[in-house]
C-alpha atoms as a PDB file:
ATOM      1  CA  UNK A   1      91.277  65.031 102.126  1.00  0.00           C
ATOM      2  CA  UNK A   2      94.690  64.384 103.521  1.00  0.00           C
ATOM      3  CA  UNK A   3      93.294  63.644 107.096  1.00  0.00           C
ATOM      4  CA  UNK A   4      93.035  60.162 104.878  1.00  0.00           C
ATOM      5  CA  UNK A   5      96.738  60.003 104.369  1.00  0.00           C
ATOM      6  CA  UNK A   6      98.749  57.759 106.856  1.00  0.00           C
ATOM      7  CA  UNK A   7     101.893  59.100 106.578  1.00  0.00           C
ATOM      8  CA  UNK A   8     104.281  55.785 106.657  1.00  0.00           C
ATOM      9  CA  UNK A   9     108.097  56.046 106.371  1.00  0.00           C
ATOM     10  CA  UNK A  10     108.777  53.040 104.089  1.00  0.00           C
ATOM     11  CA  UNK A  11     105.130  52.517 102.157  1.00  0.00           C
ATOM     12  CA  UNK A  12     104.230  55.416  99.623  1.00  0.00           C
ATOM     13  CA  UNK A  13     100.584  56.709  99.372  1.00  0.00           C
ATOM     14  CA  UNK A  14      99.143  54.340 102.051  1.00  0.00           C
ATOM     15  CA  UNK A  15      95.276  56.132 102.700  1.00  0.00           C
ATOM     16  CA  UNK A  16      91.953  55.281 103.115  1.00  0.00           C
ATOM     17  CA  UNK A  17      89.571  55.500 100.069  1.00  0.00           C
ATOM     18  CA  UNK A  18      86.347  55.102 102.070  1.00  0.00           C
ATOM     19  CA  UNK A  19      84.404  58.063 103.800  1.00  0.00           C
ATOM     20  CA  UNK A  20      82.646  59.622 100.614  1.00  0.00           C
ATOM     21  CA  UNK A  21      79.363  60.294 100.079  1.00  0.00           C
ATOM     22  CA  UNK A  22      76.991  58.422  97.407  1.00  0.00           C
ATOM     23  CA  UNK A  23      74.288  59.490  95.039  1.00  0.00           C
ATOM     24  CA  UNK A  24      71.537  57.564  96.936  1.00  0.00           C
ATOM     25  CA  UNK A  25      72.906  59.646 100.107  1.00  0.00           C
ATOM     26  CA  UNK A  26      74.799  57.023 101.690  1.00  0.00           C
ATOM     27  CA  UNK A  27      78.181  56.991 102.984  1.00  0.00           C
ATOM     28  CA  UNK A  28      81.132  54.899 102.189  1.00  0.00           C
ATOM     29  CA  UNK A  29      82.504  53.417 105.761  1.00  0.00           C
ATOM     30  CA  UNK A  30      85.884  55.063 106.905  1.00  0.00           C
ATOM     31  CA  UNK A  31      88.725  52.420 108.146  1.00  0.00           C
ATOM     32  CA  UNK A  32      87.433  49.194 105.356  1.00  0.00           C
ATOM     33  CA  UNK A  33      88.937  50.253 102.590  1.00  0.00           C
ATOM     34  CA  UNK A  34      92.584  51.084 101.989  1.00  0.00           C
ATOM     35  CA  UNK A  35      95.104  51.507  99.195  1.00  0.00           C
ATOM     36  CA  UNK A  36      98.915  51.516  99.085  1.00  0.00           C
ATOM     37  CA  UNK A  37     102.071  51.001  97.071  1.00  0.00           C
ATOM     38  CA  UNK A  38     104.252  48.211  97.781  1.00  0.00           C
ATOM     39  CA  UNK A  39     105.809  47.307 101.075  1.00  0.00           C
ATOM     40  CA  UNK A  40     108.980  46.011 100.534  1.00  0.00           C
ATOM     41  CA  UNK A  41     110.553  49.094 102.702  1.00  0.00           C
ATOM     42  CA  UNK A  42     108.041  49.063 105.222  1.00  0.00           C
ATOM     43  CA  UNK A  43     109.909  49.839 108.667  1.00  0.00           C
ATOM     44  CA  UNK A  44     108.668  47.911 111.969  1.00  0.00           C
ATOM     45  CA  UNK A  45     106.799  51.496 112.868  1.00  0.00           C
ATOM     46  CA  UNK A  46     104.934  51.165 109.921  1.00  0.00           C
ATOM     47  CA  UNK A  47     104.217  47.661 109.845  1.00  0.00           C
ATOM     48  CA  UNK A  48     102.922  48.767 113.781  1.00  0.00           C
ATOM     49  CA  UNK A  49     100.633  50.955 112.721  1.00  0.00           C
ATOM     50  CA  UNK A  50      99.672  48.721 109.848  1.00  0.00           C
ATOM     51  CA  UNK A  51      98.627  45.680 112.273  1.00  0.00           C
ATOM     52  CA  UNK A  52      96.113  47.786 114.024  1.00  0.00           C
ATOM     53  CA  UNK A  53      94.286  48.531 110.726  1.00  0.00           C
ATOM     54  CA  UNK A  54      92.310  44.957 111.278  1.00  0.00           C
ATOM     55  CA  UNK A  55      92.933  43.958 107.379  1.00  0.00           C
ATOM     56  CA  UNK A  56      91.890  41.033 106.682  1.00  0.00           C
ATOM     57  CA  UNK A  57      92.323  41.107 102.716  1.00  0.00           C
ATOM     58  CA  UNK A  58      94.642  42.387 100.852  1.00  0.00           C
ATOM     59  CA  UNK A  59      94.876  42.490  97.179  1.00  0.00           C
ATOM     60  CA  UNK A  60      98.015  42.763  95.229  1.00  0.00           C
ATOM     61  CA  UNK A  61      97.676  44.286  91.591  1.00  0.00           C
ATOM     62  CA  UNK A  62     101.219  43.615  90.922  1.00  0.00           C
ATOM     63  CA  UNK A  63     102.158  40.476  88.405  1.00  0.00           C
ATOM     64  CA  UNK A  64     104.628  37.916  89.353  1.00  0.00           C
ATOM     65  CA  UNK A  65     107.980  39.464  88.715  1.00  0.00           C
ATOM     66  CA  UNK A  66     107.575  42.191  90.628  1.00  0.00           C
ATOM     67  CA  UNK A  67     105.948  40.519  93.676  1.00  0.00           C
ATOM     68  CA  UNK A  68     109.428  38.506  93.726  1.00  0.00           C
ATOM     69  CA  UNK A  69     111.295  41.932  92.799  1.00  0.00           C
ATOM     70  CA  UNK A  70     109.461  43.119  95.942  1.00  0.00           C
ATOM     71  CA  UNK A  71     108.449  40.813  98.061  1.00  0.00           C
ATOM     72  CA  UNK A  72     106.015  43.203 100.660  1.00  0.00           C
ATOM     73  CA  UNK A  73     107.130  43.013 104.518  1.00  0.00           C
ATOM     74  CA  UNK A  74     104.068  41.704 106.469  1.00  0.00           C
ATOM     75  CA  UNK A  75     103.470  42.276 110.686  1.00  0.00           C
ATOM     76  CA  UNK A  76     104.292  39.817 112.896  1.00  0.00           C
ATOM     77  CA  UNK A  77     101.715  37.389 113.713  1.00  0.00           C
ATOM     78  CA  UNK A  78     100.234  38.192 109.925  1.00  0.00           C
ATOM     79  CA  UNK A  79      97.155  36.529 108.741  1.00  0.00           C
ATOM     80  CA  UNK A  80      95.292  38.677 106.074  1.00  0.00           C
ATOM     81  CA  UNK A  81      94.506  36.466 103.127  1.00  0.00           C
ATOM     82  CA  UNK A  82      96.660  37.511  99.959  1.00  0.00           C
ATOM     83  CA  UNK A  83      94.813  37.745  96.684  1.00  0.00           C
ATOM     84  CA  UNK A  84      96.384  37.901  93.239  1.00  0.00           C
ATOM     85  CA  UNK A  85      96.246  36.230  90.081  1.00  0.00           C
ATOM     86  CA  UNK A  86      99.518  34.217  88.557  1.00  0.00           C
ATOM     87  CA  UNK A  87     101.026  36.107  85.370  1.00  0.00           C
ATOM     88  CA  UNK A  88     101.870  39.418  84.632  1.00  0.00           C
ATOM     89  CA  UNK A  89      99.358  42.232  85.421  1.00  0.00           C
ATOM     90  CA  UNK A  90     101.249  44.840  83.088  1.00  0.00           C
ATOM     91  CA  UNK A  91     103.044  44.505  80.223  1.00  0.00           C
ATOM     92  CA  UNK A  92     106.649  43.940  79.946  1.00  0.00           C
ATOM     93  CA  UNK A  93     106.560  42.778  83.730  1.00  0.00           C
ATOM     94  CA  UNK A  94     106.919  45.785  84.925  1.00  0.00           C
ATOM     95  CA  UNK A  95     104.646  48.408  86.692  1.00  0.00           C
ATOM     96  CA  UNK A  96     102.665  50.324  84.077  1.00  0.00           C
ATOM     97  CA  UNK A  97     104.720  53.843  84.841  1.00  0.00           C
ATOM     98  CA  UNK A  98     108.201  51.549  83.947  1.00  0.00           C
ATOM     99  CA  UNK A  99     106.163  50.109  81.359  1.00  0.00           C
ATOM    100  CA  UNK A 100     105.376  53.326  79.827  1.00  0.00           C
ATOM    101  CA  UNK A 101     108.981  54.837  79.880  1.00  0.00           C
ATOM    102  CA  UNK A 102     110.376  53.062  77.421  1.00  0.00           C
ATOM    103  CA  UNK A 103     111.520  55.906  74.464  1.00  0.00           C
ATOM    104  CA  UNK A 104     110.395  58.792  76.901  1.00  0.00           C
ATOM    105  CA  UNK A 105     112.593  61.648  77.332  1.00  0.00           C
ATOM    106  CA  UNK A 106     110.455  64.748  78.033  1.00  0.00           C
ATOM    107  CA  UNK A 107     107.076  64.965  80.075  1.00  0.00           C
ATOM    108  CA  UNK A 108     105.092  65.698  76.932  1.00  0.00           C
ATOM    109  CA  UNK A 109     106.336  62.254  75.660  1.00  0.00           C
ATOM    110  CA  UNK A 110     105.106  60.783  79.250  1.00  0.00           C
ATOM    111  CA  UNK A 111     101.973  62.151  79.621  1.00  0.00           C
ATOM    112  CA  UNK A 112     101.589  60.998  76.094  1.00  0.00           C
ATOM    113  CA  UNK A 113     102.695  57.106  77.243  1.00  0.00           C
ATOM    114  CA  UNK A 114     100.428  56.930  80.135  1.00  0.00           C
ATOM    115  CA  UNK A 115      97.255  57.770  78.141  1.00  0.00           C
ATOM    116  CA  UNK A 116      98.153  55.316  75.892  1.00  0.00           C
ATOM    117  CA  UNK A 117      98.519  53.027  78.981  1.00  0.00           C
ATOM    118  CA  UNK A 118      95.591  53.724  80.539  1.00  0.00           C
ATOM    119  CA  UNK A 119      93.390  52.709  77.619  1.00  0.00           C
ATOM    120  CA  UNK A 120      94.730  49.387  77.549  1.00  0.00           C
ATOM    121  CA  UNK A 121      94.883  48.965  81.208  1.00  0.00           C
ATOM    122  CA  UNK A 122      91.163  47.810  81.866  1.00  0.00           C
ATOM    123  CA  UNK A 123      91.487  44.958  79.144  1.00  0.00           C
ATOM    124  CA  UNK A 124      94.630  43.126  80.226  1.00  0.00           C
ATOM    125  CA  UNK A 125      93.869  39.541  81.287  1.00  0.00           C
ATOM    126  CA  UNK A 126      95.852  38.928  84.469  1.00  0.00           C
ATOM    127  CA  UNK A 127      94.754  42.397  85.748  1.00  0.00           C
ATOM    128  CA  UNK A 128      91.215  41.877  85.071  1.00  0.00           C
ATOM    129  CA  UNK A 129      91.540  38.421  87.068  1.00  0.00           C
ATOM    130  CA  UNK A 130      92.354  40.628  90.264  1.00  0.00           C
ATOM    131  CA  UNK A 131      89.714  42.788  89.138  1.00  0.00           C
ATOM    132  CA  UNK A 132      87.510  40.162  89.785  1.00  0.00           C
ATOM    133  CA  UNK A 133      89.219  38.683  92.985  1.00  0.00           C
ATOM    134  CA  UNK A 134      89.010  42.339  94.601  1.00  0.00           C
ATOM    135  CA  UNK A 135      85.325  42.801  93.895  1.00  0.00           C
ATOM    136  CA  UNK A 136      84.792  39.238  94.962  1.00  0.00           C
ATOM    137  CA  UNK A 137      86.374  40.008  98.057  1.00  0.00           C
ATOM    138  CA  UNK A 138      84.773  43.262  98.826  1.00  0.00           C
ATOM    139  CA  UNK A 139      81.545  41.111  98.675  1.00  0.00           C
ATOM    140  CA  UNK A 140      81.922  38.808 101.823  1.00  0.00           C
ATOM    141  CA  UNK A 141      84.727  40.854 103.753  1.00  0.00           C
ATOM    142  CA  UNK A 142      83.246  42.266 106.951  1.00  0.00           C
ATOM    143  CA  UNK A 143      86.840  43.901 107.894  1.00  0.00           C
ATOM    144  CA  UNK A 144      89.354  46.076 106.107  1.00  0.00           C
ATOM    145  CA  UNK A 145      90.755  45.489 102.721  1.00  0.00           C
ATOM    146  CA  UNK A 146      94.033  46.823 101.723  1.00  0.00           C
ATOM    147  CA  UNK A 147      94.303  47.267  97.712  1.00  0.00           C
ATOM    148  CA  UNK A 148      97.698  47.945  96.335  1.00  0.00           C
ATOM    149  CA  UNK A 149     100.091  47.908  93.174  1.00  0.00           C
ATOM    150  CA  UNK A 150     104.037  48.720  93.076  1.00  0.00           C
ATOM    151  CA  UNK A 151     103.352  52.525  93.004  1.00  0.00           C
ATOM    152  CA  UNK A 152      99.728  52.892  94.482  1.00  0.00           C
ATOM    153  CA  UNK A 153      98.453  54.686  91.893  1.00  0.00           C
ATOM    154  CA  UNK A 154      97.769  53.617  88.499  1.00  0.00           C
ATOM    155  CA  UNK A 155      96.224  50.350  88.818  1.00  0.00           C
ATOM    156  CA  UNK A 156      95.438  50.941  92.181  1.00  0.00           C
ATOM    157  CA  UNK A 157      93.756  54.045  91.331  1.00  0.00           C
ATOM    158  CA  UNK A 158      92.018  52.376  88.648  1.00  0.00           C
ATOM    159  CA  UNK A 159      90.655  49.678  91.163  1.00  0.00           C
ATOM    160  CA  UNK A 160      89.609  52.136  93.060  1.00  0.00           C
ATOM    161  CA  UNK A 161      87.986  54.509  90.804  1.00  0.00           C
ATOM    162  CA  UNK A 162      86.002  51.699  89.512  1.00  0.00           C
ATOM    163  CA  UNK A 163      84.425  50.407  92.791  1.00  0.00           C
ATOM    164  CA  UNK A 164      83.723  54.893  93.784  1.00  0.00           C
ATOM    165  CA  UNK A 165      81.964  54.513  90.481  1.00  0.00           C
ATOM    166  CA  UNK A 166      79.916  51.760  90.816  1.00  0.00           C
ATOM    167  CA  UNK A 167      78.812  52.278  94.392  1.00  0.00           C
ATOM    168  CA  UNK A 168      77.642  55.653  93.178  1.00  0.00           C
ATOM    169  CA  UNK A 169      80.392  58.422  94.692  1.00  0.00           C
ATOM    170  CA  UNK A 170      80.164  61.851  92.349  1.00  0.00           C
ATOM    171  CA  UNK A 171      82.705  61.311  89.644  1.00  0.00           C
ATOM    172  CA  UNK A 172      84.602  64.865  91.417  1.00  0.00           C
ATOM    173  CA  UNK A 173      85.206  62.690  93.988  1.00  0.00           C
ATOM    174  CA  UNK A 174      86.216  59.884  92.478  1.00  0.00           C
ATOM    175  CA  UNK A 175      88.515  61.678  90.379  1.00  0.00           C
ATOM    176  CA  UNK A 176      89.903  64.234  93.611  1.00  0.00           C
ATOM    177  CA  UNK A 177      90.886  60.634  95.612  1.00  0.00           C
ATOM    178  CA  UNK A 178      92.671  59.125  92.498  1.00  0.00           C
ATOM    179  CA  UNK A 179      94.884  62.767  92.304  1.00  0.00           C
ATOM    180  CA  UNK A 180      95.312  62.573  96.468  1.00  0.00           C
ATOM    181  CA  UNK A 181      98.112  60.619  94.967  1.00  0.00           C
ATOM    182  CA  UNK A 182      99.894  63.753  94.172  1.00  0.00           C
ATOM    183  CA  UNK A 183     100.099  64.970  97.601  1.00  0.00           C
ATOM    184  CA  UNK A 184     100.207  61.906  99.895  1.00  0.00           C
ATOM    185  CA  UNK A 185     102.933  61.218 102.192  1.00  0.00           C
ATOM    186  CA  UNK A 186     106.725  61.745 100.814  1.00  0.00           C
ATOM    187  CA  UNK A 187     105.641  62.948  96.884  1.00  0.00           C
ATOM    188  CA  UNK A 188     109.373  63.716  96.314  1.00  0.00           C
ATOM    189  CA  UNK A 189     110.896  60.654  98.154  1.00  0.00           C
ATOM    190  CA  UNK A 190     108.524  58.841  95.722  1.00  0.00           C
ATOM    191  CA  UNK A 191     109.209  60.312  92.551  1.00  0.00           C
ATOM    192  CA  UNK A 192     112.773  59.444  93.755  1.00  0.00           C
ATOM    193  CA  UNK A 193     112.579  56.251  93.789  1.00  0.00           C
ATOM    194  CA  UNK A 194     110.592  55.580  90.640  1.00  0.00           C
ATOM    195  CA  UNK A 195     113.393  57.406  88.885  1.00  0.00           C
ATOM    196  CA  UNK A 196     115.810  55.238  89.888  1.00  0.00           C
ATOM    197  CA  UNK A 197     113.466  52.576  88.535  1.00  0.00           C
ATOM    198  CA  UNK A 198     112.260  53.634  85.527  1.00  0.00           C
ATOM    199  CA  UNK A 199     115.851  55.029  84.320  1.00  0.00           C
ATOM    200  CA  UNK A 200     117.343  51.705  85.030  1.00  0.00           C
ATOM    201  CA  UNK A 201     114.956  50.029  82.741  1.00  0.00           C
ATOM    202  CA  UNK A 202     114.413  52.377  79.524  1.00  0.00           C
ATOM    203  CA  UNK A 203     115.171  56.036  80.940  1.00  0.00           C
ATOM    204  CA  UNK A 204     118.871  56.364  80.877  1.00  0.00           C
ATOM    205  CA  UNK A 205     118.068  60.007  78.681  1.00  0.00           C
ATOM    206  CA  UNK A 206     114.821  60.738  80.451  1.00  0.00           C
ATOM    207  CA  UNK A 207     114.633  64.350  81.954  1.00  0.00           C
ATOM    208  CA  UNK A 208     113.745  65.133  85.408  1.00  0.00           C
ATOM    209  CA  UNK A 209     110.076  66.555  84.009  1.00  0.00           C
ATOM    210  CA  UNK A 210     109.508  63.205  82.420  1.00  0.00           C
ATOM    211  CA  UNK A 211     109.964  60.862  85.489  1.00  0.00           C
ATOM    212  CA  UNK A 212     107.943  63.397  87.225  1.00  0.00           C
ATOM    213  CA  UNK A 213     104.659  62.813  84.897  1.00  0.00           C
ATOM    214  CA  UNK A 214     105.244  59.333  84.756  1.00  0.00           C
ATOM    215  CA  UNK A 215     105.257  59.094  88.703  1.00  0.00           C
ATOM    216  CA  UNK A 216     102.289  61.536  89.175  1.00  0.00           C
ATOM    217  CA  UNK A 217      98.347  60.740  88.455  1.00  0.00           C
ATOM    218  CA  UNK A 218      96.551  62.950  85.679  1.00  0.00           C
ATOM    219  CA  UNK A 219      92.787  63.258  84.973  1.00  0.00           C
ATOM    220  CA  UNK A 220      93.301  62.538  81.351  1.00  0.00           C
ATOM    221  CA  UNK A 221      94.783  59.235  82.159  1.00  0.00           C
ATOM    222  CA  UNK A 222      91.633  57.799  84.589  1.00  0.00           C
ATOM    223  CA  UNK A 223      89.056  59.393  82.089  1.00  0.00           C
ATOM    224  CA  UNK A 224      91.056  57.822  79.080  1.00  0.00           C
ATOM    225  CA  UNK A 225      89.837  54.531  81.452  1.00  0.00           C
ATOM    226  CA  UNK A 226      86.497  55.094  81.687  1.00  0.00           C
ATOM    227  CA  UNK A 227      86.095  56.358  78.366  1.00  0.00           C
ATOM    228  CA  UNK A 228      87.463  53.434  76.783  1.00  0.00           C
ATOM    229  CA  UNK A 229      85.379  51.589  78.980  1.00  0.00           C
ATOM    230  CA  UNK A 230      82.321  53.082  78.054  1.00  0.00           C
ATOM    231  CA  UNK A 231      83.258  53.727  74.354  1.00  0.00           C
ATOM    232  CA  UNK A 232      83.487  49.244  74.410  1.00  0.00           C
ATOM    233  CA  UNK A 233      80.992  48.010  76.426  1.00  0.00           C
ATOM    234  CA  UNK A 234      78.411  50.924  76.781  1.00  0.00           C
ATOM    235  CA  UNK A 235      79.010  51.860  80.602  1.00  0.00           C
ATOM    236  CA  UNK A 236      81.071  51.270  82.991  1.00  0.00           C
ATOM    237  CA  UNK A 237      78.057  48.775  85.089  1.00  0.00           C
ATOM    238  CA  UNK A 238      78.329  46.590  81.811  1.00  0.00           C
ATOM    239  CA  UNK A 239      81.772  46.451  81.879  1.00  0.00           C
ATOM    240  CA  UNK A 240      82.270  45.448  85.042  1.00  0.00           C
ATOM    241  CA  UNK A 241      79.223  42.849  84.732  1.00  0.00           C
ATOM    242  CA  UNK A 242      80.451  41.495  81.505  1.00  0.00           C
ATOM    243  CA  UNK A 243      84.148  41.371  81.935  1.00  0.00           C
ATOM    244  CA  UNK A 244      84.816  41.935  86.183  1.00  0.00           C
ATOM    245  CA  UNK A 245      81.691  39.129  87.104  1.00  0.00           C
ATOM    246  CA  UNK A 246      80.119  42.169  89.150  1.00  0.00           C
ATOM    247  CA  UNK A 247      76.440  41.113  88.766  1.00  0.00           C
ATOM    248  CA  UNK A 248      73.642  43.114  90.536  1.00  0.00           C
ATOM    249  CA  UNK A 249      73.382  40.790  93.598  1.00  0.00           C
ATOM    250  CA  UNK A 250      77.598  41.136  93.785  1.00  0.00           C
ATOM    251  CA  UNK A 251      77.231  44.889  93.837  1.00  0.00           C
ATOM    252  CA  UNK A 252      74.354  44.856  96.121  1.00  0.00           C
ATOM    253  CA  UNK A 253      76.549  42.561  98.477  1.00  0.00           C
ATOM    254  CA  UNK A 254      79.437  44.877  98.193  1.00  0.00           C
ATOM    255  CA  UNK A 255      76.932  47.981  98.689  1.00  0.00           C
ATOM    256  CA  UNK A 256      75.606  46.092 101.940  1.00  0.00           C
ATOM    257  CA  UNK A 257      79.474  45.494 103.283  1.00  0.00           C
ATOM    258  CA  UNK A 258      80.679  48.908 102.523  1.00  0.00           C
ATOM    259  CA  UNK A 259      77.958  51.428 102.501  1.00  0.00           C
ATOM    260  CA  UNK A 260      76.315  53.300 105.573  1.00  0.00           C
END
């Protein structure tokens, strides 16, 4: 799974989510879909390699203060369309893994906040509005899409997990790209840098374990997701019919753009 991973010195957990295998026997296509923390850091090697990835779309899942916290360095010559909705996708405007470490101090704590997180994540306004721009997108776009967050990885991964669902991908699957964030690229360089984020927000007594959890992926926190999802509206198809605007001719189109 990390032959996925392009390993990028200034954007964490850039990879491509495509390439697995669906329950009708298809095949998601390799080089269409990829996903990505913020690229405020990108270096002009990365931003190289980035330009040759023919993206067309990208969709940032961050709200408005952190987009102008940090604004992403684009190529030269850049022309993808940017979608994203006005507002604050998490609460607090900050990424949900800042959001979450306010009165942590120990990894139990942490693990404890991101659950929480995770079963309000699929329900908040702004975020479901990119929701719905992503899966929009994904619809038409006949290139690659680039889907990305602050950190890559928790609404990202929720993004994500949500389309591998619907388009039918094994739910071991799902779940084993969502925890590729544990190993991709520079895991320690990124936990680095979250701690100096989250600590400077809420953290000042938060121990090393703590910004650890908060800055890793769990299963419990994506099937916290889903199971809220399901436990609301039934399944995760009526969910994303009923609250994302992904009808049966939307997921057939995306099916059609995507599948192989």
């Amino acid at each position: 799974m990390r032959d996925r991973v392009l390993t990028l010195e200034g954007v964490h957990n850039f990879r491509d989510y495509g390439g697995y295998i669906t329950r009708d026997g298809a095949k998601l296509k390799v080089g269409r879909l990829f996903r990505s923390g913020q690229h405020v850091d990108a270096t002009p090697e990365d931003l190289e390699i980035i330009s040759q990835l023919n993206i067309a779309t990208i969709i940032d899942l961050r709200g408005n203060s952190e987009r102008v916290q940090f604004p992403c360095v684009r190529p030269l010559n850049f022309a993808a369309q940017v979608l994203f909705a006005e507002g604050e996708t998490a609460g607090a405007a900050h990424a949900p893994h800042v959001e979450a470490a306010r009165d942590v101090t120990n990894a139990s704590e942490a693990h404890a906040a991101m659950v929480r997180l995770y079963a309000s994540m699929p329900f908040r306004p702004r975020l479901i509005e990119v929701f719905q721009l992503y899966f929009s997108a994904l619809a038409v776009s006949k290139s690659a899409t680039l889907l990305h967050c602050l950190a890559g990885k928790d609404r990202t991964g929720l993004a994500a997990g949500l389309l591998h669902r619907l388009l039918g991908v094994h739910q071991d699957d799902a779940m084993a790209d969502y925890l590729l964030t544990n190993k991709a690229g520079n895991l320690e360089r990124r936990i680095a840098a979250g701690a100096e984020t989250v600590r400077a927000n809420f953290g000042h007594a938060m121990g090393d374990d703590a910004v650890r959890t908060l800055m890793s992926v769990h299963p419990e926190y994506l099937d916290t997701a889903f199971a809220t999802i399901e436990r609301e509206h039934g399944s995760i198809e009526a969910y994303a019919r009923d609250v994302l605007a992904v009808t049966d001719d939307k997921l057939e189109a995306i099916a059609s753009q995507l599948l192989a």
